[in-house]
Protein backbone atom coordinates (compact mmCIF):
# COMPACT_ATOMS: atom_id res chain seq x y z
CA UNK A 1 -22.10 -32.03 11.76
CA UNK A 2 -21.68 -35.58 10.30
CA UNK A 3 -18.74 -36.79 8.27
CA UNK A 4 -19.06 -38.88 5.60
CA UNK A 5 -16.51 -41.53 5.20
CA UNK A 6 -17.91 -44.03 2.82
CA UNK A 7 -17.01 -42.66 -0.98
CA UNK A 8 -17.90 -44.02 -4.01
CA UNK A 9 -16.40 -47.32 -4.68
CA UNK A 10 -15.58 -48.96 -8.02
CA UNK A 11 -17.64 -52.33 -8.28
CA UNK A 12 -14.40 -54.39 -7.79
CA UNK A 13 -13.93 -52.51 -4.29
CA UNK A 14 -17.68 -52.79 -3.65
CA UNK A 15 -16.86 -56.51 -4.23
CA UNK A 16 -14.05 -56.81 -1.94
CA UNK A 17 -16.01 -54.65 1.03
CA UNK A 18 -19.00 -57.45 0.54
CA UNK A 19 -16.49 -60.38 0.93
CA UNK A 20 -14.46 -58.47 3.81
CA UNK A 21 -18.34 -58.22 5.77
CA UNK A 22 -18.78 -62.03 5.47
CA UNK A 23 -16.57 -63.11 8.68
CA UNK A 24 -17.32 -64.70 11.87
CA UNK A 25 -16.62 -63.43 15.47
CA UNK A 26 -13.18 -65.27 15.10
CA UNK A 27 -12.58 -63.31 11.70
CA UNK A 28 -12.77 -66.78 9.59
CA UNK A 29 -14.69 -65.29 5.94
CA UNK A 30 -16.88 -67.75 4.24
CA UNK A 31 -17.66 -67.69 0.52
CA UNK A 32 -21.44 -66.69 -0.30
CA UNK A 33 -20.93 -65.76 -4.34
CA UNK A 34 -19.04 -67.78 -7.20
CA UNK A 35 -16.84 -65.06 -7.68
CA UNK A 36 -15.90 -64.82 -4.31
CA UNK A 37 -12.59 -67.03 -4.73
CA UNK A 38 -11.48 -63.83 -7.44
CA UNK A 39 -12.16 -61.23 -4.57
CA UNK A 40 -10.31 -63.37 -2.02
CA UNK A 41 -7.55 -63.65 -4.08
CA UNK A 42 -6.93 -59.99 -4.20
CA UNK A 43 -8.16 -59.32 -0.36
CA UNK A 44 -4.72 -61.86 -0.10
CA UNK A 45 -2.53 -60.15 -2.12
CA UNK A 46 -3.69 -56.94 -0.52
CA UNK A 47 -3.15 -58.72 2.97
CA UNK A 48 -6.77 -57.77 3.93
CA UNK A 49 -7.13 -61.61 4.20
CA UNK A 50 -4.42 -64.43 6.01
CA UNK A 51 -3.38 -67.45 3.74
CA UNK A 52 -5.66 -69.06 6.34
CA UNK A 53 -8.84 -67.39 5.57
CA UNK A 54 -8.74 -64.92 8.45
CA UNK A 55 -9.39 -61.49 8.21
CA UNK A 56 -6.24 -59.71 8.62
CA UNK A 57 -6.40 -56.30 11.07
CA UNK A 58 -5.63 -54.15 7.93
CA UNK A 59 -8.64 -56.20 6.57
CA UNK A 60 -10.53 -55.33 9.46
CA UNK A 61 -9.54 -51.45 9.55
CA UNK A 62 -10.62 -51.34 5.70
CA UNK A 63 -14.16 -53.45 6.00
CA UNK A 64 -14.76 -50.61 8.87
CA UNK A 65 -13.90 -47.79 6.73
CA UNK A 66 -15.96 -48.48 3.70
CA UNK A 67 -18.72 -50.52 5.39
């Protein structure tokens, strides 16, 4: 039986899940969209993202859930 763990997101989680799928190997994120600097801000505040750019592990764990 499969489980479903990806539920409906809101567009401003959708948002974050897009910017928290644009890292490197070494976890560095890189800005594709204008809007991205809004979505990193609250990745930050949400300490999904380091103040250098990084994705954090709780980051990681939440990209992974919702991806």
């Amino acid at each position: 039986m499969a489980t479903i763990t990806n539920i409906k997101l809101d567009a401003s989680e959708r948002a974050l899940v897009r910017l928290l799928s644009q890292h490197y190997g070494d976890r560095s994120l890189y800005l594709s969209h204008p809007r991205d600097h809004l979505v990193l801000r609250d990745a930050m505040e949400r300490g999904f993202v380091s103040s250098d750019g990084e994705l954090t592990p709780a980051g990681y764990a939440y990209w992974q859930r919702h991806e």
